[in-house]
C-alpha atoms as a PDB file:
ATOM      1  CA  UNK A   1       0.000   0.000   0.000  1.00  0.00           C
ATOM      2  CA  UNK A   2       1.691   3.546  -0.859  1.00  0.00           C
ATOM      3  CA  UNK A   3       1.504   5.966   1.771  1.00  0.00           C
ATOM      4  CA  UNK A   4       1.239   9.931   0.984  1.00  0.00           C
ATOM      5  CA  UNK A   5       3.534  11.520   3.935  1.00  0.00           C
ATOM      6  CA  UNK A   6       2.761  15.150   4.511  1.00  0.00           C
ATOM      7  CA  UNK A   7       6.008  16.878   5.185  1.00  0.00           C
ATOM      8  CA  UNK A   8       5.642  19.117   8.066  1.00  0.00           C
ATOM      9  CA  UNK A   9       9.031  21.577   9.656  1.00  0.00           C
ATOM     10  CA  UNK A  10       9.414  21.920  13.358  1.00  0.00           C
ATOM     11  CA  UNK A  11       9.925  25.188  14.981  1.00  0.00           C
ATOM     12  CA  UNK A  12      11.215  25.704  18.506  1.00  0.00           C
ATOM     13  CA  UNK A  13       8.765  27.423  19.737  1.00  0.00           C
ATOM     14  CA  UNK A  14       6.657  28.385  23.582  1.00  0.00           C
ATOM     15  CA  UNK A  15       3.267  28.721  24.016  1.00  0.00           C
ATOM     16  CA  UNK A  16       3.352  29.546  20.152  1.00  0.00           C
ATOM     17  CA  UNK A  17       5.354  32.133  20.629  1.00  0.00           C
ATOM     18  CA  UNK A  18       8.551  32.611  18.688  1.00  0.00           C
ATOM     19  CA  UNK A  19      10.336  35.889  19.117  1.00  0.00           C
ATOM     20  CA  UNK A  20       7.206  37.586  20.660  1.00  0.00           C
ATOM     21  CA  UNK A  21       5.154  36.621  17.391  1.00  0.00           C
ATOM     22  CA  UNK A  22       1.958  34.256  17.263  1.00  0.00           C
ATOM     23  CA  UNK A  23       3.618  31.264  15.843  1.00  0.00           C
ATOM     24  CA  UNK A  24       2.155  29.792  12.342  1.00  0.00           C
ATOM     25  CA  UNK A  25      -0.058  26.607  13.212  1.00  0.00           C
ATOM     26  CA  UNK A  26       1.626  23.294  12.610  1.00  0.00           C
ATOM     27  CA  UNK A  27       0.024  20.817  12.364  1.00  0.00           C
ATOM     28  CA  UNK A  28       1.726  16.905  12.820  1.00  0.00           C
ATOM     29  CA  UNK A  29       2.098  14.510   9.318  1.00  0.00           C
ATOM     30  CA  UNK A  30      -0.893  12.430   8.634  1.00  0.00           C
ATOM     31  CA  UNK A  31       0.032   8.828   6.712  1.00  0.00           C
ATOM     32  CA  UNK A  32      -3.385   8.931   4.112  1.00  0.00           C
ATOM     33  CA  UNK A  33      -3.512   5.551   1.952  1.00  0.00           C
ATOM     34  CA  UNK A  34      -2.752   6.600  -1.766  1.00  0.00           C
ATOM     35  CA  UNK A  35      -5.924   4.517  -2.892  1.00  0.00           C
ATOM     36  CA  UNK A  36      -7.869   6.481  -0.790  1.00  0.00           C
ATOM     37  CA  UNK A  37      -6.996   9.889  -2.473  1.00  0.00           C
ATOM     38  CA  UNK A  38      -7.521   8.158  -5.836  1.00  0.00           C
ATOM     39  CA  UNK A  39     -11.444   7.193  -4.259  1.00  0.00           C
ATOM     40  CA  UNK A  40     -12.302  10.134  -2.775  1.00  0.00           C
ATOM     41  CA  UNK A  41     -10.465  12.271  -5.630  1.00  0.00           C
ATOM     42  CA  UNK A  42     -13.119   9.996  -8.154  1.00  0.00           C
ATOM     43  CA  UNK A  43     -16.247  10.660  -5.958  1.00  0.00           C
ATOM     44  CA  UNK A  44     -15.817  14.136  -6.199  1.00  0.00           C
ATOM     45  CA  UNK A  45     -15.807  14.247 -10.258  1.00  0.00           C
ATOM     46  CA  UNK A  46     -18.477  11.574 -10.284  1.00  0.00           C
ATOM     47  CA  UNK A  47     -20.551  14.465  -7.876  1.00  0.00           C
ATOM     48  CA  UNK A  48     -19.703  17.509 -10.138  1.00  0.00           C
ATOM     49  CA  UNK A  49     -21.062  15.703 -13.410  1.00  0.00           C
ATOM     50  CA  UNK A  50     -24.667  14.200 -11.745  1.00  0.00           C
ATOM     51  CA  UNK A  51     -27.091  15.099 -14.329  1.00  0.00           C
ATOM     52  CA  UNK A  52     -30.439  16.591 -13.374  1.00  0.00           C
ATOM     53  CA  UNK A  53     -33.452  14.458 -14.113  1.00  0.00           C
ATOM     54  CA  UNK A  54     -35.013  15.299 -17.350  1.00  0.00           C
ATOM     55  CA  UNK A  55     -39.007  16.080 -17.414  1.00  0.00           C
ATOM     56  CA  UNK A  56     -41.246  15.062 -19.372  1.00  0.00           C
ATOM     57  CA  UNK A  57     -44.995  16.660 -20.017  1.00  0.00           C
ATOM     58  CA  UNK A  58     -46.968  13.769 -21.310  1.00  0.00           C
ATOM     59  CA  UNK A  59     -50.568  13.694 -22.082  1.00  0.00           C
ATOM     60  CA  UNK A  60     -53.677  11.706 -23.652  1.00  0.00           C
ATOM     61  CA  UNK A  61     -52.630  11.410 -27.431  1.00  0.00           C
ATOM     62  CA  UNK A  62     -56.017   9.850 -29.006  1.00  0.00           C
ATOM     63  CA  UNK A  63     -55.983   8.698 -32.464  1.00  0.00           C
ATOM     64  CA  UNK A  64     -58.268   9.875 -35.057  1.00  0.00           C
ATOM     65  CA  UNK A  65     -61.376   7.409 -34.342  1.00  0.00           C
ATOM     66  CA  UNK A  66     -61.406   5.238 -31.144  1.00  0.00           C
ATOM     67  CA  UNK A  67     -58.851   4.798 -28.872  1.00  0.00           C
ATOM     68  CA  UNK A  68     -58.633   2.343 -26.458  1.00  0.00           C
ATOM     69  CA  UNK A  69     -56.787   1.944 -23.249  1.00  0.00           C
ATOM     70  CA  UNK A  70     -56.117  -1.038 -21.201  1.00  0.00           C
ATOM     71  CA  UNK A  71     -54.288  -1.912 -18.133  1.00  0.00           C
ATOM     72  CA  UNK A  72     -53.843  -4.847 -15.835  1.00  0.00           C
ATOM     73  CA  UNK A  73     -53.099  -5.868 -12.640  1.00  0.00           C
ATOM     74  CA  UNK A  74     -53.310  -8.303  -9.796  1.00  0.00           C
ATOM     75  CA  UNK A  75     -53.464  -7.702  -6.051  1.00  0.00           C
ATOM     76  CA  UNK A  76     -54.551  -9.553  -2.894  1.00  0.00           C
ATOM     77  CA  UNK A  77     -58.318 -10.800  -4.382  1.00  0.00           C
ATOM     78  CA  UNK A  78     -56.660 -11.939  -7.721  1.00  0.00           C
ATOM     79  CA  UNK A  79     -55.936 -10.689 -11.568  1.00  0.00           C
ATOM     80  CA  UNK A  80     -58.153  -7.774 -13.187  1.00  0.00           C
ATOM     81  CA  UNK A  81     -58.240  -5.859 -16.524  1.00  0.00           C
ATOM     82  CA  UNK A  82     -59.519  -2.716 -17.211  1.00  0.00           C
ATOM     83  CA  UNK A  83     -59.999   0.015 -20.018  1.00  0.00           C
ATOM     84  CA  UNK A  84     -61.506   2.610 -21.926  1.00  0.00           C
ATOM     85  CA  UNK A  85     -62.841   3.481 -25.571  1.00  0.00           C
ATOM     86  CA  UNK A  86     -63.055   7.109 -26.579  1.00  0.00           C
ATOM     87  CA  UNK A  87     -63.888   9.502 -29.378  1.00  0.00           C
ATOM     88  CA  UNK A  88     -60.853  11.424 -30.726  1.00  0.00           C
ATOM     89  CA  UNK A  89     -62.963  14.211 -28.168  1.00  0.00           C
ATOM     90  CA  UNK A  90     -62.778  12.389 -25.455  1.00  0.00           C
ATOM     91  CA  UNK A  91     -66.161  11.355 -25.269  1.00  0.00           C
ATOM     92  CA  UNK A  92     -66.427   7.691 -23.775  1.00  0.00           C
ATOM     93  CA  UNK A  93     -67.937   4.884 -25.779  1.00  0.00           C
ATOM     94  CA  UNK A  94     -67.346   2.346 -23.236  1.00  0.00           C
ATOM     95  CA  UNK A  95     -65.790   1.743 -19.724  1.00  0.00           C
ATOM     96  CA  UNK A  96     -65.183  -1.909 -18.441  1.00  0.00           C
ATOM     97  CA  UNK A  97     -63.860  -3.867 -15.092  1.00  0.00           C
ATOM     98  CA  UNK A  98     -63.330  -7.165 -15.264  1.00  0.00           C
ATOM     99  CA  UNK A  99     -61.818  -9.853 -13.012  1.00  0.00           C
ATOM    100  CA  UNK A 100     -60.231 -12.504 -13.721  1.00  0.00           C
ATOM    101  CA  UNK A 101     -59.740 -15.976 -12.427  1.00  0.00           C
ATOM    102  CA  UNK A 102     -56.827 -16.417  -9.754  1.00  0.00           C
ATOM    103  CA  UNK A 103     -53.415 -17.235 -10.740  1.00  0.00           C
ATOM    104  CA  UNK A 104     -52.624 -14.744 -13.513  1.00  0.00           C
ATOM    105  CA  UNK A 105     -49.305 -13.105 -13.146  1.00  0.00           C
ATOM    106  CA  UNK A 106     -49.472  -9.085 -13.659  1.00  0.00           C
ATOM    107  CA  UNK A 107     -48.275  -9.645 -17.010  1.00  0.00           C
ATOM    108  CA  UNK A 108     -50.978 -11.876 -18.217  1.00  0.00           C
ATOM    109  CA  UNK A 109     -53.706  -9.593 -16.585  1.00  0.00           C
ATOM    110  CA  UNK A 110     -52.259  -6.635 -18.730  1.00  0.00           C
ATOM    111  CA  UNK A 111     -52.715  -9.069 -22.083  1.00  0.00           C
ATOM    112  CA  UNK A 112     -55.974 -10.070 -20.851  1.00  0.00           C
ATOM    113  CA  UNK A 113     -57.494  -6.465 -20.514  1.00  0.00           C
ATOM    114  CA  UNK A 114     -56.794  -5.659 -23.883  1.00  0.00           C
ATOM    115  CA  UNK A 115     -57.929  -8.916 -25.464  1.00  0.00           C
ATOM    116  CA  UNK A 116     -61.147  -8.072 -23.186  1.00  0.00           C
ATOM    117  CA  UNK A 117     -61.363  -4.849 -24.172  1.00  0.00           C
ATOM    118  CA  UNK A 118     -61.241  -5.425 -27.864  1.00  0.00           C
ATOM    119  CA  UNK A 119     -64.081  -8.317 -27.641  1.00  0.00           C
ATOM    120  CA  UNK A 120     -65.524  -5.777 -25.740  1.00  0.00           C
ATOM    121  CA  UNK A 121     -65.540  -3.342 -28.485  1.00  0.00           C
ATOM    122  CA  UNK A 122     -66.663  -5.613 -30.944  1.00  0.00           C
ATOM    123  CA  UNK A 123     -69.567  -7.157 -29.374  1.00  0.00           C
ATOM    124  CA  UNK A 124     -70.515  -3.151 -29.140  1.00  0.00           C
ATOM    125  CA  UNK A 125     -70.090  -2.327 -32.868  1.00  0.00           C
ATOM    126  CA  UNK A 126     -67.021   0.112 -31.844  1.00  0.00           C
ATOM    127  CA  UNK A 127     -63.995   0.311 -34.589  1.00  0.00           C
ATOM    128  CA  UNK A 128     -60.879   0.621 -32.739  1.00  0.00           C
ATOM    129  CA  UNK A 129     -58.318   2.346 -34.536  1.00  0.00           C
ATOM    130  CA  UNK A 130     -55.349   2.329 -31.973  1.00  0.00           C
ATOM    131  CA  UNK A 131     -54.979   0.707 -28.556  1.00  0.00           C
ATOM    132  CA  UNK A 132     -52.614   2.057 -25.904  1.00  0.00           C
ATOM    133  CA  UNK A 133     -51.212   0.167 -23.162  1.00  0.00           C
ATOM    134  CA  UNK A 134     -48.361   1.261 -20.639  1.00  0.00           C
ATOM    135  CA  UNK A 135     -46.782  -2.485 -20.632  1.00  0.00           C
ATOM    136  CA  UNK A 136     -44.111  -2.148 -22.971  1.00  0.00           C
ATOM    137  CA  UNK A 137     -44.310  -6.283 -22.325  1.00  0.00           C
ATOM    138  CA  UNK A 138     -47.647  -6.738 -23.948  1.00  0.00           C
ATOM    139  CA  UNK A 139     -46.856  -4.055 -26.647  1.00  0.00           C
ATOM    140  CA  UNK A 140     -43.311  -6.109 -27.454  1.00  0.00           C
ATOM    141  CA  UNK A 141     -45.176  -9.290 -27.747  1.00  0.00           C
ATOM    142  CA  UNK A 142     -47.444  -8.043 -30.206  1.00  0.00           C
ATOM    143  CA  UNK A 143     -45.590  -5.541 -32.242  1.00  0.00           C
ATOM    144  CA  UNK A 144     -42.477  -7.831 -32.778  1.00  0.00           C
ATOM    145  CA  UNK A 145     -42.902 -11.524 -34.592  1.00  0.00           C
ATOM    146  CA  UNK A 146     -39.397 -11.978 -32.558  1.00  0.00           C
ATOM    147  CA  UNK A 147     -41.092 -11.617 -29.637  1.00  0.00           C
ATOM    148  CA  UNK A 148     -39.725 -14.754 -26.376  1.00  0.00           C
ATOM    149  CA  UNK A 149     -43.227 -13.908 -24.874  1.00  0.00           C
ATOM    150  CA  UNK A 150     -43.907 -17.408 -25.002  1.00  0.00           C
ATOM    151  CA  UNK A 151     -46.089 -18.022 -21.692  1.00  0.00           C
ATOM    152  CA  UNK A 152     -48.726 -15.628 -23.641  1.00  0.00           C
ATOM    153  CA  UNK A 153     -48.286 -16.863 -27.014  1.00  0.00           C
ATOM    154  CA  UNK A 154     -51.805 -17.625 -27.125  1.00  0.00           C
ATOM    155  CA  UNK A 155     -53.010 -14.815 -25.934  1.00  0.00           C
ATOM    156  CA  UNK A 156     -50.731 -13.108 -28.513  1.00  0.00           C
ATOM    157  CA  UNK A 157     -52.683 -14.469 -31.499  1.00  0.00           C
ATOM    158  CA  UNK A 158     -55.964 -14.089 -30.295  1.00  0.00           C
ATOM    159  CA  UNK A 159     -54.843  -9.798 -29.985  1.00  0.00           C
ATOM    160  CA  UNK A 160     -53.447  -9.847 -33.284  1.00  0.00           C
ATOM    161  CA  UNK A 161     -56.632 -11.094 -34.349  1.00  0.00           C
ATOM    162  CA  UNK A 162     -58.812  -8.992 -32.859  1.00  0.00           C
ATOM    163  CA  UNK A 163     -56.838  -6.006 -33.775  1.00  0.00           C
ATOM    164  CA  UNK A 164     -58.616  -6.521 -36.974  1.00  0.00           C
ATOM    165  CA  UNK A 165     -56.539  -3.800 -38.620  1.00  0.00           C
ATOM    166  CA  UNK A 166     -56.003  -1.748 -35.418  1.00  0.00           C
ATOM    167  CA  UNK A 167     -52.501  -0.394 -33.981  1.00  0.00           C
ATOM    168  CA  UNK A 168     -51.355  -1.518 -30.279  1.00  0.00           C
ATOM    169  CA  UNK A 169     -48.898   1.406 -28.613  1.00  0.00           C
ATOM    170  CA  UNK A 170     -46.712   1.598 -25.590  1.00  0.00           C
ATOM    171  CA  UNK A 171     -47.452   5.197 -23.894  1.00  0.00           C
ATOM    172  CA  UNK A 172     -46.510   6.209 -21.021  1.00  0.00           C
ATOM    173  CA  UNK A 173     -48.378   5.706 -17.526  1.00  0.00           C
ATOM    174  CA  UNK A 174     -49.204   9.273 -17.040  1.00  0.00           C
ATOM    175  CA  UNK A 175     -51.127   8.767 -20.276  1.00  0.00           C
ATOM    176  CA  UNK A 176     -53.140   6.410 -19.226  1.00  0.00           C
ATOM    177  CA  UNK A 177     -54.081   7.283 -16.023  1.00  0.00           C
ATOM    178  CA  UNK A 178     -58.275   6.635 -16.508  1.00  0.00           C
ATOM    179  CA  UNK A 179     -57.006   2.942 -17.181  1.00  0.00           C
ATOM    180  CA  UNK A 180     -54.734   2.815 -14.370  1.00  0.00           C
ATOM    181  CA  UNK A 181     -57.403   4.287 -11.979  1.00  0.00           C
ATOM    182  CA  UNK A 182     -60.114   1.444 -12.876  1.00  0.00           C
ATOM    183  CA  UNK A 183     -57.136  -0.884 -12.693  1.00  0.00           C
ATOM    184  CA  UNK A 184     -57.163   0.591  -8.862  1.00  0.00           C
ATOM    185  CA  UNK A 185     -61.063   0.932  -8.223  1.00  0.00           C
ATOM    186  CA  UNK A 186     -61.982  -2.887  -9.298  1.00  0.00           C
ATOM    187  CA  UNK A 187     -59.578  -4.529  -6.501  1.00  0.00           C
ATOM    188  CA  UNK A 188     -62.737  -2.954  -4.317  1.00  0.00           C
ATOM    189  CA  UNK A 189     -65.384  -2.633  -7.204  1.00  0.00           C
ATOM    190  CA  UNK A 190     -65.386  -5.672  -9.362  1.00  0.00           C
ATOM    191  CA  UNK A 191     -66.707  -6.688 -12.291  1.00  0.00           C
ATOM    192  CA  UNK A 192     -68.549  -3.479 -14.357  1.00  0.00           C
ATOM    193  CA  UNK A 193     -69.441  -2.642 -17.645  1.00  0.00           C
ATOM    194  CA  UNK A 194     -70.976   0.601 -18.554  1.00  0.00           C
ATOM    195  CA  UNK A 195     -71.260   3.442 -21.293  1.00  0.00           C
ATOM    196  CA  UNK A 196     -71.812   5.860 -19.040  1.00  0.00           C
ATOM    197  CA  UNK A 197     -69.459   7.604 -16.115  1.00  0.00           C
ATOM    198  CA  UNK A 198     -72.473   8.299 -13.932  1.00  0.00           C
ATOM    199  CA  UNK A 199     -71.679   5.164 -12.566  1.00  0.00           C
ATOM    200  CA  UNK A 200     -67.916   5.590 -11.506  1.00  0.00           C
ATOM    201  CA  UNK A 201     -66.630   7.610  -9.158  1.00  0.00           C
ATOM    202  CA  UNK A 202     -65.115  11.123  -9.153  1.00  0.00           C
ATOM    203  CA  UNK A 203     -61.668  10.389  -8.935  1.00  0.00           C
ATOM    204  CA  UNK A 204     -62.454   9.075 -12.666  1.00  0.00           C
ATOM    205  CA  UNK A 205     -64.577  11.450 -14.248  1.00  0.00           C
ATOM    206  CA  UNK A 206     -62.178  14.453 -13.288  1.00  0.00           C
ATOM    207  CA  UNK A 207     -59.443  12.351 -14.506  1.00  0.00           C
ATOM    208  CA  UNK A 208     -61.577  11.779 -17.779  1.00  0.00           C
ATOM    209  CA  UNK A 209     -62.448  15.622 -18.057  1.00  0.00           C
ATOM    210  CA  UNK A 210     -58.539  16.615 -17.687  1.00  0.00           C
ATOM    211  CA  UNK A 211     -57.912  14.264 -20.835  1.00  0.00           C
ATOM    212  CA  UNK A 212     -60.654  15.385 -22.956  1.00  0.00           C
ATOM    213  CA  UNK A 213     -58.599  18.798 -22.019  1.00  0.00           C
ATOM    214  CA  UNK A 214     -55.288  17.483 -23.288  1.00  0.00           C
ATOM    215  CA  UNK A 215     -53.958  18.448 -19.709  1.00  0.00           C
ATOM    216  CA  UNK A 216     -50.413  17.126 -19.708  1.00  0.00           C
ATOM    217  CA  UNK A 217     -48.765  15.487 -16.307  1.00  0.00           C
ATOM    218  CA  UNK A 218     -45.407  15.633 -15.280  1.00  0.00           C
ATOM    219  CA  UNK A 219     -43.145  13.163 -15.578  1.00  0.00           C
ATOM    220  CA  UNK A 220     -39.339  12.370 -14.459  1.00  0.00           C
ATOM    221  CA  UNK A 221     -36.964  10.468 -16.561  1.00  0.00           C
END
């Protein structure tokens, strides 16, 4: 190990007085490990050049008929899939909850919802022109023909076909927060279909109104 000795000088000295002056502060050598200098000497550069996080203003981007958003998820009562289908307005067509039988990872709940959803459509007479999902899983697996998602291959084909002509996107969560909100609300709701919001609560139809405004939310990274 390589030792950095401080050189110090001695000075014969009283009291710290030398001459009737205030003697200079000495202070003894101190033996620091050369690795450690090269450490702390790197923490300091890797401090100065921290980047701040970037921000990102991301809001509902609807496509030019209906839109559809899903999302998935499972908690302590099991699997559910949600979504909604809108007018390029904002308008909603149709709003569904659905659970699902136990034993579905997250994953599988997300490619549920949007296989439900799109039955869902269909059985309803609605076109969907794009559907947008914030599992970048589930928009891999059916975007890509290269796709390893092979747990939910099935489920895979039966999207594709029920796309009928329709594009799936990854978006970010903060633009799909009416999704992610029923995903919430059916843990405690369950199973609901409906064309109308006068049956949800307001935590969704304000977050419903603030899309139909294009309001934009914040987000890091």
């Amino acid at each position: 190990m390589l030792i950095c000795q401080v050189p110090v000088c001695e000075l014969n000295c009283q009291d710290g007085i030398v001459n009737g002056k205030q003697a200079p502060l000495i202070k003894p050598s101190i033996a620091v490990p050369h690795s450690e200098l090269i450490t702390l000497a790197a923490l300091r550069v890797q401090k100065a050049f921290i980047p701040p996080p970037k921000i990102r203003w991301v809001s509902w981007d609807p496509s030019e008929n209906l839109t559809l958003n899903v999302d998935g998820s499972v908690d302590a009562l099991g699997p559910s899939g949600e979504g909604i289908i809108r007018e390029i307005n904002g308008r909603p067509k149709l709003l569904f909850m659905v659970r699902f039988d136990s034993g579905l990872s997250n994953t599988k709940a997300e490619f549920m919802a949007a296989l439900r959803g799109l039955r869902g459509a269909s059985l309803a007479g609605l076109a969907i022109s794009e559907v947008h999902t914030d599992s970048s899983v589930l928009a891999d697996a059916v975007n890509n023909s290269n796709s390893r998602s092979w747990d939910c291959y099935y489920l895979v084909r039966c999207i594709r076909k029920e796309l009928r002509g329709a594009k799936l996107r990854h978006i970010y969560r903060e633009a799909n927060q009416v999704a992610y909100a029923l995903a919430k609300d059916a843990h405690t709701c369950g199973s609901l279909v409906s064309s109308s919001l006068s049956v949800f609560n307001s935590h969704i139809k304000a977050l419903v109104a603030l899309d139909h405004k294009r309001t934009p939310s914040c987000r890091l990274g």
